[in-house]
PDB file of N, CA and C in Angstrom:
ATOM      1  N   UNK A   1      36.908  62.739  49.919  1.00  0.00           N
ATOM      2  CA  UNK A   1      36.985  62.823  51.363  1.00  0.00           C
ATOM      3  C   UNK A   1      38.400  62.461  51.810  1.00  0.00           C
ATOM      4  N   UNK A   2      38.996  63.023  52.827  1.00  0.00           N
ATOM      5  CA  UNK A   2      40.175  62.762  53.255  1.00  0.00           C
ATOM      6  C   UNK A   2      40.094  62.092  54.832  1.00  0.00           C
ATOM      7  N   UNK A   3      41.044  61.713  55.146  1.00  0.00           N
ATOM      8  CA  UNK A   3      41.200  60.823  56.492  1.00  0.00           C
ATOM      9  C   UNK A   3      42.092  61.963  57.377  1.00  0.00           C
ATOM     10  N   UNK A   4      41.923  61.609  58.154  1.00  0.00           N
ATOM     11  CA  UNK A   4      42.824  62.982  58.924  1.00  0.00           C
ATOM     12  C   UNK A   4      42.804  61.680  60.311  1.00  0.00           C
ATOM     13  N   UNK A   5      44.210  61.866  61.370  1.00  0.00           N
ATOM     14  CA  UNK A   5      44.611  60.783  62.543  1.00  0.00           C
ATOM     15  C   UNK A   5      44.103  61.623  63.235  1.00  0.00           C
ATOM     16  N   UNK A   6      44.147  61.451  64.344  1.00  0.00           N
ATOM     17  CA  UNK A   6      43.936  62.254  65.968  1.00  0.00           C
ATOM     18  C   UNK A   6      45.063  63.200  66.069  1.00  0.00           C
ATOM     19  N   UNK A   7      46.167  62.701  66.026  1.00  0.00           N
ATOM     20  CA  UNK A   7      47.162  63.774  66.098  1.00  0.00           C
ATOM     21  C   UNK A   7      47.420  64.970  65.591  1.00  0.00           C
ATOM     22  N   UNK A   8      46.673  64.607  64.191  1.00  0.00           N
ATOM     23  CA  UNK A   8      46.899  65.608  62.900  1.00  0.00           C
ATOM     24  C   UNK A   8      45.741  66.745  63.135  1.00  0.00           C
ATOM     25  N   UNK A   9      44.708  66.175  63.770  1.00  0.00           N
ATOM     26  CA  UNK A   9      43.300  67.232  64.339  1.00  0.00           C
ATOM     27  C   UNK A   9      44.099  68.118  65.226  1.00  0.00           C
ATOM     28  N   UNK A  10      44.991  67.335  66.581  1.00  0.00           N
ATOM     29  CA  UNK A  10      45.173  68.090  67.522  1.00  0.00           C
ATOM     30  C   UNK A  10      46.355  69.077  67.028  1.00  0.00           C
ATOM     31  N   UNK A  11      47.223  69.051  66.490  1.00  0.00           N
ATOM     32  CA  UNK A  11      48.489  69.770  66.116  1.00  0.00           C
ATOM     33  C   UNK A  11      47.945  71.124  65.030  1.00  0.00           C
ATOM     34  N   UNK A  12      46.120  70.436  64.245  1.00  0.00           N
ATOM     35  CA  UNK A  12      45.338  71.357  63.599  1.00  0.00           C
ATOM     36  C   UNK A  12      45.136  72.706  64.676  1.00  0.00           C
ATOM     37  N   UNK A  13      44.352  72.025  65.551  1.00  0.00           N
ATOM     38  CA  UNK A  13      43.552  73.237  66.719  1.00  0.00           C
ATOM     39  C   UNK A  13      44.874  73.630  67.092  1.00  0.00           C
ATOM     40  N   UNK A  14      45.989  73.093  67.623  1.00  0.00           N
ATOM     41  CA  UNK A  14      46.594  74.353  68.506  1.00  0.00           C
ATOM     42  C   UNK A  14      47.456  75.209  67.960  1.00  0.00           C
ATOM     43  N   UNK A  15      46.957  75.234  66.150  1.00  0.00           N
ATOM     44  CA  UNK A  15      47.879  76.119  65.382  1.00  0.00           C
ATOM     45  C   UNK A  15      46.883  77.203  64.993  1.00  0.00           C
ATOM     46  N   UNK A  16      47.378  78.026  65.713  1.00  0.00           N
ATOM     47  CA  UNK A  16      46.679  79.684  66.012  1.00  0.00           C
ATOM     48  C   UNK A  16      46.824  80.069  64.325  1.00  0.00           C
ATOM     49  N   UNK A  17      47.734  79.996  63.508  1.00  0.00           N
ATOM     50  CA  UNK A  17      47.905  80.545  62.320  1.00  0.00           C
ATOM     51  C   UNK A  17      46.885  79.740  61.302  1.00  0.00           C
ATOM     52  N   UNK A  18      46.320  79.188  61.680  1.00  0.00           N
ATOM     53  CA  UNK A  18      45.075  78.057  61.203  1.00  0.00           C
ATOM     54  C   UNK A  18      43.959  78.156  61.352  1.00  0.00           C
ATOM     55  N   UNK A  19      42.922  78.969  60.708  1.00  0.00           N
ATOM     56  CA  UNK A  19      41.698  78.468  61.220  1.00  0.00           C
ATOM     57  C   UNK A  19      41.047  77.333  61.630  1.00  0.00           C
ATOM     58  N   UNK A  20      40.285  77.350  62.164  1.00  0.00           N
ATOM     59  CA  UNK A  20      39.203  75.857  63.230  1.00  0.00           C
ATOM     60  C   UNK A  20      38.932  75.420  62.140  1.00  0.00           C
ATOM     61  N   UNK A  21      38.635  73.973  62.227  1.00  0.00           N
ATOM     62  CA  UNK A  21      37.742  73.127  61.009  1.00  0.00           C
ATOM     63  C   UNK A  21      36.381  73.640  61.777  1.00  0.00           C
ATOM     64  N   UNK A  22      35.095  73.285  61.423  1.00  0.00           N
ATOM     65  CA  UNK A  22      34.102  72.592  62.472  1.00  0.00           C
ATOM     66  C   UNK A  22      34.200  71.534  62.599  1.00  0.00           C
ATOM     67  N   UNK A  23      34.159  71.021  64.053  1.00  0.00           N
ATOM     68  CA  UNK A  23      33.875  69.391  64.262  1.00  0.00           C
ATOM     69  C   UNK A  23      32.376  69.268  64.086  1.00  0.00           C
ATOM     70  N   UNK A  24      32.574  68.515  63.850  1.00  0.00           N
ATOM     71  CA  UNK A  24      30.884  67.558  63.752  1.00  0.00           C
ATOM     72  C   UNK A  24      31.123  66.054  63.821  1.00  0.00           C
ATOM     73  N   UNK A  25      29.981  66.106  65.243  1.00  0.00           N
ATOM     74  CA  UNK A  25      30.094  65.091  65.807  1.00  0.00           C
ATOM     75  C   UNK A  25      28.798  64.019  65.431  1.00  0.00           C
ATOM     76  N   UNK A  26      28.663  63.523  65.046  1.00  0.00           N
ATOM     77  CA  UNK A  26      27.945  62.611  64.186  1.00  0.00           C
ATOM     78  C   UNK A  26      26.930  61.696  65.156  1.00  0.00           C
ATOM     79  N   UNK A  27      27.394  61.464  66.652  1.00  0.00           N
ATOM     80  CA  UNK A  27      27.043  60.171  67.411  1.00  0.00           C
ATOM     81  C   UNK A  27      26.081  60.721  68.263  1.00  0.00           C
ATOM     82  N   UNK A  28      24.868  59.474  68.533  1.00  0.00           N
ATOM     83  CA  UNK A  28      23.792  59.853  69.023  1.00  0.00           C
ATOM     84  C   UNK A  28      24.196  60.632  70.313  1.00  0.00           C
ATOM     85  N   UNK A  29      22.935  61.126  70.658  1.00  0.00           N
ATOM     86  CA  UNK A  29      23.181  62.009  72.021  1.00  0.00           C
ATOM     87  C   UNK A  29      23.581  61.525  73.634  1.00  0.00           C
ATOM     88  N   UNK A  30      22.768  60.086  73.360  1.00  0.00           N
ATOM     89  CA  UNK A  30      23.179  59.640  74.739  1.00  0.00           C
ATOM     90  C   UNK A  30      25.006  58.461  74.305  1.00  0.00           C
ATOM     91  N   UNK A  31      25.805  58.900  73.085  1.00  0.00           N
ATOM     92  CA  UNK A  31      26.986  58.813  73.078  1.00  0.00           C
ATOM     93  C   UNK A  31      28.171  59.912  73.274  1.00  0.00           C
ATOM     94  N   UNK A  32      27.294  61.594  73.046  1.00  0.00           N
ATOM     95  CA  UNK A  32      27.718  62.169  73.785  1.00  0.00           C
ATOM     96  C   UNK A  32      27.903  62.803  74.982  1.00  0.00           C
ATOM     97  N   UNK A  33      26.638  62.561  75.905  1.00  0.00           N
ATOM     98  CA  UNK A  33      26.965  62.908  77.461  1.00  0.00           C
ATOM     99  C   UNK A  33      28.508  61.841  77.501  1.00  0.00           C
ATOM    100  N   UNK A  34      28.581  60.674  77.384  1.00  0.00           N
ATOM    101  CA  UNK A  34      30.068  60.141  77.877  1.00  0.00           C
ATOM    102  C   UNK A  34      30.740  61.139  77.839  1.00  0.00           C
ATOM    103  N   UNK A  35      31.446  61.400  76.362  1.00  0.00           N
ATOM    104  CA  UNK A  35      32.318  62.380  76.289  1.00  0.00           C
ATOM    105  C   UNK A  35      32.225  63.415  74.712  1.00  0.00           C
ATOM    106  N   UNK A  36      33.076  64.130  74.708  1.00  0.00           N
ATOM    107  CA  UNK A  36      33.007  64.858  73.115  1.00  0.00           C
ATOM    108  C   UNK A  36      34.527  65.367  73.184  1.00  0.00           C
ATOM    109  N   UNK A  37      34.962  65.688  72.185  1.00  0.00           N
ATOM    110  CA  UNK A  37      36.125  66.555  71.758  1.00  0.00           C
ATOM    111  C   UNK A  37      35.354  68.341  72.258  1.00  0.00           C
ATOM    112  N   UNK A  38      36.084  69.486  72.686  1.00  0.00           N
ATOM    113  CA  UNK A  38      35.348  69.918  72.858  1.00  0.00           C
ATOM    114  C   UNK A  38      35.609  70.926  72.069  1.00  0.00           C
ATOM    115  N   UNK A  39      34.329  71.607  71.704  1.00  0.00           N
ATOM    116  CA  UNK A  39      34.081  72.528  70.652  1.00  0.00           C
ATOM    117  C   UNK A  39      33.107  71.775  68.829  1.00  0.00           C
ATOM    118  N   UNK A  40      33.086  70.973  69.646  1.00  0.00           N
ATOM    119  CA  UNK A  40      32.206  69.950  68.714  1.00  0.00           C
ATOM    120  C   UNK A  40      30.549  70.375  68.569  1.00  0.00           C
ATOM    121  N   UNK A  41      30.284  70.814  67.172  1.00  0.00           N
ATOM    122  CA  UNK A  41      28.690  70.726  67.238  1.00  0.00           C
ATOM    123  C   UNK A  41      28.288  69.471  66.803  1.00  0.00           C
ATOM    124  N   UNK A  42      27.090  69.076  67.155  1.00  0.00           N
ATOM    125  CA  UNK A  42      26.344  67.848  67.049  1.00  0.00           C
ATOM    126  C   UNK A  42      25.601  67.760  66.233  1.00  0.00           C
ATOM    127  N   UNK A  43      25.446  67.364  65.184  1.00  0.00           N
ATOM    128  CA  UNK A  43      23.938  66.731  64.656  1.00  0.00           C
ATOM    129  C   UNK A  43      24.081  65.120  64.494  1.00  0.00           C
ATOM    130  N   UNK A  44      23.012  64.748  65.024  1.00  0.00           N
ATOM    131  CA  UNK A  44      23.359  62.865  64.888  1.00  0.00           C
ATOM    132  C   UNK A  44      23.590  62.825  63.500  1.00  0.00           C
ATOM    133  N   UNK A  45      23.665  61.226  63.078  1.00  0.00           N
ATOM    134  CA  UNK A  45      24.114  60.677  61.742  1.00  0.00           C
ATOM    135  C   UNK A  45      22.757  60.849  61.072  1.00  0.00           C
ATOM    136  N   UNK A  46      21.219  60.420  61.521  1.00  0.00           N
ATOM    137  CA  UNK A  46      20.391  60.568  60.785  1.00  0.00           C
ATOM    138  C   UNK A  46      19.984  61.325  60.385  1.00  0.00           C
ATOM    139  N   UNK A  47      19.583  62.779  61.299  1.00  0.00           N
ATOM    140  CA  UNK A  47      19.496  64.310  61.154  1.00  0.00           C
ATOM    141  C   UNK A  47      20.403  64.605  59.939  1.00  0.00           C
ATOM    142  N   UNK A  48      21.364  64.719  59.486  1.00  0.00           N
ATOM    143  CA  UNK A  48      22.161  65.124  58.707  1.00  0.00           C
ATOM    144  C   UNK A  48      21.373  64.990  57.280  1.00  0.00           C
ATOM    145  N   UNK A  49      20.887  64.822  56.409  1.00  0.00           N
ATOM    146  CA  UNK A  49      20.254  64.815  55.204  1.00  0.00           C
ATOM    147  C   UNK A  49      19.150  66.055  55.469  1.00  0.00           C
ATOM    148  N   UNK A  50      18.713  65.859  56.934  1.00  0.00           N
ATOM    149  CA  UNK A  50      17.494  67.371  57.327  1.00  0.00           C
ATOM    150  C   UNK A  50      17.967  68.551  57.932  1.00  0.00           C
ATOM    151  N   UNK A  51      19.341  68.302  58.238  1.00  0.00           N
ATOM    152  CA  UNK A  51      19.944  69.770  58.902  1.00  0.00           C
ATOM    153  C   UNK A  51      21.862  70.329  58.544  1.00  0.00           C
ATOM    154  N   UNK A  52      21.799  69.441  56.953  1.00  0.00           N
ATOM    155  CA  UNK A  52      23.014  69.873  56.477  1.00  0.00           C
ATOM    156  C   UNK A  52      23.349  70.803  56.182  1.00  0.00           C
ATOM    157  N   UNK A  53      21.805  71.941  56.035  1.00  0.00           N
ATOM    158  CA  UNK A  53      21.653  73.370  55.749  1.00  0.00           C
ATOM    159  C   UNK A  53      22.612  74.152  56.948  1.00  0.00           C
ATOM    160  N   UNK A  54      22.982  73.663  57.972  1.00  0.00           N
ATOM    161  CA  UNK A  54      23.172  74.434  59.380  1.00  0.00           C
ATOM    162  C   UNK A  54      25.137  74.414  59.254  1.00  0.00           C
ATOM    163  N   UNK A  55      25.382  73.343  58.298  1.00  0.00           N
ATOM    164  CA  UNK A  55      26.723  73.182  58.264  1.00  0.00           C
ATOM    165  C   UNK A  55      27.601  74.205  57.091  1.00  0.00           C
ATOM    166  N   UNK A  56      28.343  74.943  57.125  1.00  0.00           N
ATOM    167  CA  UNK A  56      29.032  75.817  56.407  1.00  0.00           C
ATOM    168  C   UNK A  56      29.414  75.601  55.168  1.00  0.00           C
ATOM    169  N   UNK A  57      29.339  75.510  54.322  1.00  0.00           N
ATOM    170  CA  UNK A  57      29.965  74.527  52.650  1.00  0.00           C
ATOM    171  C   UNK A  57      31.376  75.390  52.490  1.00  0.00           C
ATOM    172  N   UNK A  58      31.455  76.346  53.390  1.00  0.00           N
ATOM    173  CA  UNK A  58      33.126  76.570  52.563  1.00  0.00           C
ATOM    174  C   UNK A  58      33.507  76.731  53.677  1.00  0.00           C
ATOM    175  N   UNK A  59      33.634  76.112  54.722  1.00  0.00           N
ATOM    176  CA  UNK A  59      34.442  75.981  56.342  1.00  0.00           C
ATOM    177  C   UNK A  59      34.621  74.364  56.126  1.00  0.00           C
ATOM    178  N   UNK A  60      36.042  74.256  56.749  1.00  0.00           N
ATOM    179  CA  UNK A  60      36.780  72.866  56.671  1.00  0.00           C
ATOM    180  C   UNK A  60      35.982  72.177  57.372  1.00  0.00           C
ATOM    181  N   UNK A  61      35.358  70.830  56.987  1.00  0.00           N
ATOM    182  CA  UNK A  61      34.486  69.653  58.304  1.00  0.00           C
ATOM    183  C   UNK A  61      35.115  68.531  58.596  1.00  0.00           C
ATOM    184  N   UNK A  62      35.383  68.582  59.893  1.00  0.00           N
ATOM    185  CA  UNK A  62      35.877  66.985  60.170  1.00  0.00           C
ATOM    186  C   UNK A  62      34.883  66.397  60.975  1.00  0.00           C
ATOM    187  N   UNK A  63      34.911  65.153  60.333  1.00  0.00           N
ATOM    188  CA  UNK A  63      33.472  64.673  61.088  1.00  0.00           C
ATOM    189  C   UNK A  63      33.775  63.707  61.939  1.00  0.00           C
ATOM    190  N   UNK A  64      33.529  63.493  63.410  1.00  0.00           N
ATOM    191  CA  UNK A  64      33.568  62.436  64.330  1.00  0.00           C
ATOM    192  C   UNK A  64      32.629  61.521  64.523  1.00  0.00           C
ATOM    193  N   UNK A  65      33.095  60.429  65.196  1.00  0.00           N
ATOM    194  CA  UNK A  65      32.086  59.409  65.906  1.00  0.00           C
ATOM    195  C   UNK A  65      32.815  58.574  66.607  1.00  0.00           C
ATOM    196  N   UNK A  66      32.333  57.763  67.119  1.00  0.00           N
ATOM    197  CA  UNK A  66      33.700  56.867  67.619  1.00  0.00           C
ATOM    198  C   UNK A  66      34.471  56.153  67.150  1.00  0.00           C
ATOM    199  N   UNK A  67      33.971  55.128  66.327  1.00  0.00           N
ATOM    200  CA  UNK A  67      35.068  54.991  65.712  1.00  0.00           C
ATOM    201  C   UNK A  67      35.742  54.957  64.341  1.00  0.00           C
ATOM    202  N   UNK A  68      35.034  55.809  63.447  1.00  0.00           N
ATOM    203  CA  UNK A  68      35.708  56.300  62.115  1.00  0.00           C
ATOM    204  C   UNK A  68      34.811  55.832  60.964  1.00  0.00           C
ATOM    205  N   UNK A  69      33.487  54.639  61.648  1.00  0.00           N
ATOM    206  CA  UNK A  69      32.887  54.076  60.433  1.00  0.00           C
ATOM    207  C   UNK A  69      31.280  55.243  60.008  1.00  0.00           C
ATOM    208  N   UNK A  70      31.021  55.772  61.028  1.00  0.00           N
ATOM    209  CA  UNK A  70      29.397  56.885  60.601  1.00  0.00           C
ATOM    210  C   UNK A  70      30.429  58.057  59.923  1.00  0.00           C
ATOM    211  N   UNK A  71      31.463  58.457  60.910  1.00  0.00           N
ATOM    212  CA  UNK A  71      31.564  59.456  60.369  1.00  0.00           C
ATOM    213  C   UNK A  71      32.178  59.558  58.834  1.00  0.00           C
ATOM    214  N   UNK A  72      32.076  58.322  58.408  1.00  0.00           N
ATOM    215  CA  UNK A  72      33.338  57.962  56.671  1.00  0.00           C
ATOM    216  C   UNK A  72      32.215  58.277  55.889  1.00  0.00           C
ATOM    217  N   UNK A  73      30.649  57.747  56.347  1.00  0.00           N
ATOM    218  CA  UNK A  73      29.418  57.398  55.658  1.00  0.00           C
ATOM    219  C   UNK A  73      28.893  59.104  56.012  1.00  0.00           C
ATOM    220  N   UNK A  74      28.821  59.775  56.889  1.00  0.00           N
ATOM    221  CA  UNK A  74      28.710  61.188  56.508  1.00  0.00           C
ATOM    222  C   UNK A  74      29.718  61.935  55.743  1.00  0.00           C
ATOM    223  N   UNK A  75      30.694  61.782  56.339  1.00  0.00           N
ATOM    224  CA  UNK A  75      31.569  62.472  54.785  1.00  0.00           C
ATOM    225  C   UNK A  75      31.493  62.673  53.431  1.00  0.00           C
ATOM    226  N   UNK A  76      31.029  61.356  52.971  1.00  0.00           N
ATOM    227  CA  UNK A  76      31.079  61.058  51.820  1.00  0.00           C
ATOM    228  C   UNK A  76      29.573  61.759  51.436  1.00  0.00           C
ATOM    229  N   UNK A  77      28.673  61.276  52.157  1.00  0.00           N
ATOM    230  CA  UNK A  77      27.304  62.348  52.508  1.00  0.00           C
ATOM    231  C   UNK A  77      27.462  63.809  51.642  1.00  0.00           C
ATOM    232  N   UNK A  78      28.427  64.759  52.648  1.00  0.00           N
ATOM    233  CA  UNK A  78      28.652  65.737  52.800  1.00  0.00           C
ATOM    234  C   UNK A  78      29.298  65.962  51.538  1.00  0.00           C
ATOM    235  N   UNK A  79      30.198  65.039  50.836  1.00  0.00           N
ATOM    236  CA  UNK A  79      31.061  65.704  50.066  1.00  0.00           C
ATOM    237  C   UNK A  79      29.961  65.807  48.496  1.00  0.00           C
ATOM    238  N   UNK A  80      28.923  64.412  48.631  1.00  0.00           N
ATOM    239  CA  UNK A  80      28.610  64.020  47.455  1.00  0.00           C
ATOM    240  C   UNK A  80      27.293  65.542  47.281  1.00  0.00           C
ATOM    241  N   UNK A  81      27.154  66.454  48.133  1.00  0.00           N
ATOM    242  CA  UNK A  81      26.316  67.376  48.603  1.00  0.00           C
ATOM    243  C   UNK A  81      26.924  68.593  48.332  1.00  0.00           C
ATOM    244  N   UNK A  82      28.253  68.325  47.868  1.00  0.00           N
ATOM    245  CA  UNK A  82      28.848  69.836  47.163  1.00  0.00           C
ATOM    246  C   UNK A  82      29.474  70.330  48.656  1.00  0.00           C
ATOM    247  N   UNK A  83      29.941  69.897  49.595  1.00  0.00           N
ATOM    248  CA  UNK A  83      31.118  70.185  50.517  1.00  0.00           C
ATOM    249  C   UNK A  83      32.456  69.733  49.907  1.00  0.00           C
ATOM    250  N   UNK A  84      33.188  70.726  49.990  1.00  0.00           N
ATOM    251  CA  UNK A  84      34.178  70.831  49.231  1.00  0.00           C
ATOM    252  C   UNK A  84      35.610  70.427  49.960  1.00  0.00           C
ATOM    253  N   UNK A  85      35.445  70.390  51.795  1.00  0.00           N
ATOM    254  CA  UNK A  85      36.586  70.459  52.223  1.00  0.00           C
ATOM    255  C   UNK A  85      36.053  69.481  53.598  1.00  0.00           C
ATOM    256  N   UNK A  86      36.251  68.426  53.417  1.00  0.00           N
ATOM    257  CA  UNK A  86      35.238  67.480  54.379  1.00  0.00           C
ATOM    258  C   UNK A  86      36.415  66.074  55.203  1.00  0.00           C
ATOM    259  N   UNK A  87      37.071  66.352  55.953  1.00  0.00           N
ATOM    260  CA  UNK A  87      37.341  65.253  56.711  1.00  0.00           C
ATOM    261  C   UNK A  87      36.556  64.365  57.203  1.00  0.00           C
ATOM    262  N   UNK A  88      37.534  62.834  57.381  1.00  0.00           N
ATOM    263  CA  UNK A  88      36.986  62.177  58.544  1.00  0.00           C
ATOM    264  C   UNK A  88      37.748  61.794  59.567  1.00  0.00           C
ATOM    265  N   UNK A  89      37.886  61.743  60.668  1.00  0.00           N
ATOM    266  CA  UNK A  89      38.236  61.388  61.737  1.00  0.00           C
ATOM    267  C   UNK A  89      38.559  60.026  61.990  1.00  0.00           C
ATOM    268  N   UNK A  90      39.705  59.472  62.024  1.00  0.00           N
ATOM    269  CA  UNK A  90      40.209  58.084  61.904  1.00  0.00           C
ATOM    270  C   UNK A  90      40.784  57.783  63.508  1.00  0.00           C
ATOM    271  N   UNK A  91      39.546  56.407  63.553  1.00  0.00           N
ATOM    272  CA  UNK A  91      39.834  56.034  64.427  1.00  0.00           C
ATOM    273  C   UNK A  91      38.600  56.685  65.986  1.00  0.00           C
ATOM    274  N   UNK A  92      37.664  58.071  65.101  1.00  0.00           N
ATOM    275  CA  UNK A  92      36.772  58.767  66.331  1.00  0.00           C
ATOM    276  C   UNK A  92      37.362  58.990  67.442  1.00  0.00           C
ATOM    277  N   UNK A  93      36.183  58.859  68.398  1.00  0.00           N
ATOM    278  CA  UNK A  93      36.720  59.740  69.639  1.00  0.00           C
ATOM    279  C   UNK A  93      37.908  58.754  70.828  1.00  0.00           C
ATOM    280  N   UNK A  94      37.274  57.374  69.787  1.00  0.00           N
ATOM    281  CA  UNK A  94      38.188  56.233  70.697  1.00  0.00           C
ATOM    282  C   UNK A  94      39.497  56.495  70.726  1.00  0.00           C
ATOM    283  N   UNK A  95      40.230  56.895  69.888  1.00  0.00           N
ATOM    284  CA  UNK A  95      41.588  56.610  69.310  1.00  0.00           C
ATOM    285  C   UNK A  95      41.937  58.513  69.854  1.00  0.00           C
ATOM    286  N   UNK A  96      40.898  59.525  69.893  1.00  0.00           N
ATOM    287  CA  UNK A  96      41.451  60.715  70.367  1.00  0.00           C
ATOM    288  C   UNK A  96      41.395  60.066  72.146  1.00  0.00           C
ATOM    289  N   UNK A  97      40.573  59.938  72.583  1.00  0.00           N
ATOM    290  CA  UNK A  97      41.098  59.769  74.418  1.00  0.00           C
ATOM    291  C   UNK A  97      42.163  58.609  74.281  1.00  0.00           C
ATOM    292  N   UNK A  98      42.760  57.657  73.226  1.00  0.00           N
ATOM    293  CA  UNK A  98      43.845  56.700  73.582  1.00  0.00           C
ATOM    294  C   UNK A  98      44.519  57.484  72.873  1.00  0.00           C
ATOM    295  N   UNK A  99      45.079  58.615  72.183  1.00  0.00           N
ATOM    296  CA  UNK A  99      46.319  59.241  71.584  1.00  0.00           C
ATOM    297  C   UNK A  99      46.428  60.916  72.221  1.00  0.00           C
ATOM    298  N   UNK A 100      45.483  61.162  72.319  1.00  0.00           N
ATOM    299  CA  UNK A 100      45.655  62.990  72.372  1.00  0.00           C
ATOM    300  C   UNK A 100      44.700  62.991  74.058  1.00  0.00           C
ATOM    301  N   UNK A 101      43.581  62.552  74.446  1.00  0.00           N
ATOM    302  CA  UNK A 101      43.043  62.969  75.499  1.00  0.00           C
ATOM    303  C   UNK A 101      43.164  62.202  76.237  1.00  0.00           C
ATOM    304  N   UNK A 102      44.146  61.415  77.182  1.00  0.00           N
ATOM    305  CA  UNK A 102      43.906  59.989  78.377  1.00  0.00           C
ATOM    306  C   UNK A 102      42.620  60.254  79.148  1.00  0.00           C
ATOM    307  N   UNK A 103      42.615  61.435  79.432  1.00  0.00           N
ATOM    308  CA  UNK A 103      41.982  61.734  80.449  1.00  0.00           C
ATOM    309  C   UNK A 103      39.788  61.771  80.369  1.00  0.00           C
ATOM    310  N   UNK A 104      40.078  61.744  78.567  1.00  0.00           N
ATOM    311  CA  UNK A 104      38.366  61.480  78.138  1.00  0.00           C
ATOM    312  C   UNK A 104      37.859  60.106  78.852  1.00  0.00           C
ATOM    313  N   UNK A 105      36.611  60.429  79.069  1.00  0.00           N
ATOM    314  CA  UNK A 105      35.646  58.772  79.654  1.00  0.00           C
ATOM    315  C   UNK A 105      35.996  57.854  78.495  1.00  0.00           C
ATOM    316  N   UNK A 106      35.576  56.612  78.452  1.00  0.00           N
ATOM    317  CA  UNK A 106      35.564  55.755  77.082  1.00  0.00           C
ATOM    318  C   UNK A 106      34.720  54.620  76.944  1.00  0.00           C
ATOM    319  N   UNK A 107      34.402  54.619  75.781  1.00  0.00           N
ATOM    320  CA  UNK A 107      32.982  53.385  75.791  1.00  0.00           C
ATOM    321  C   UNK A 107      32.863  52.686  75.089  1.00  0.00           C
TER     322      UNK A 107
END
């Protein structure tokens, strides 16, 4: 599993010569009405062992949460599951609205 910063996600998406990772957002539902990165699909942290079928095995995954510790424990999930190209998100969504989004809610 690799670590990937906030910055390194955002400088990811706005490079057109790059395909999208999928985000996957790991955090329960009533943690995402606050806020999300957007373009993020959801499956909570527990769902994931029952709906890993839905996630791509050869599309890049970076996985969110807030703050870097579910989504390290799905990664590793994901990778030990034969995902081959599996980020995690350092630092979650906290550290993207304090580096890349000011303007996200925060909790």
């Amino acid at each position: 599993m690799q670590q990937l910063r906030v910055q390194q996600l955002a400088d990811w998406l706005a490079d057109e010569s790059r395909p999208d990772p999928l985000l996957l957002d790991v955090r329960e539902s009533a943690e995402l009405e606050i806020c999300k990165i957007d373009g993020s699909q959801h499956i909570p942290m527990h769902l994931i062992p029952m709906r890993c079928g839905e996630i791509d095995p050869a599309r890049d995954v970076v996985v969110i949460c807030h703050h870097g510790g579910r989504s390290m424990q799905v990664a590793m999930f994901l990778e030990h599951n034969g995902f081959s190209s599996v980020f995690n998100l350092m630092g979650g969504v906290e550290s993207w609205a304090g580096e890349v989004d000011p303007g996200m809610r925060r909790y």
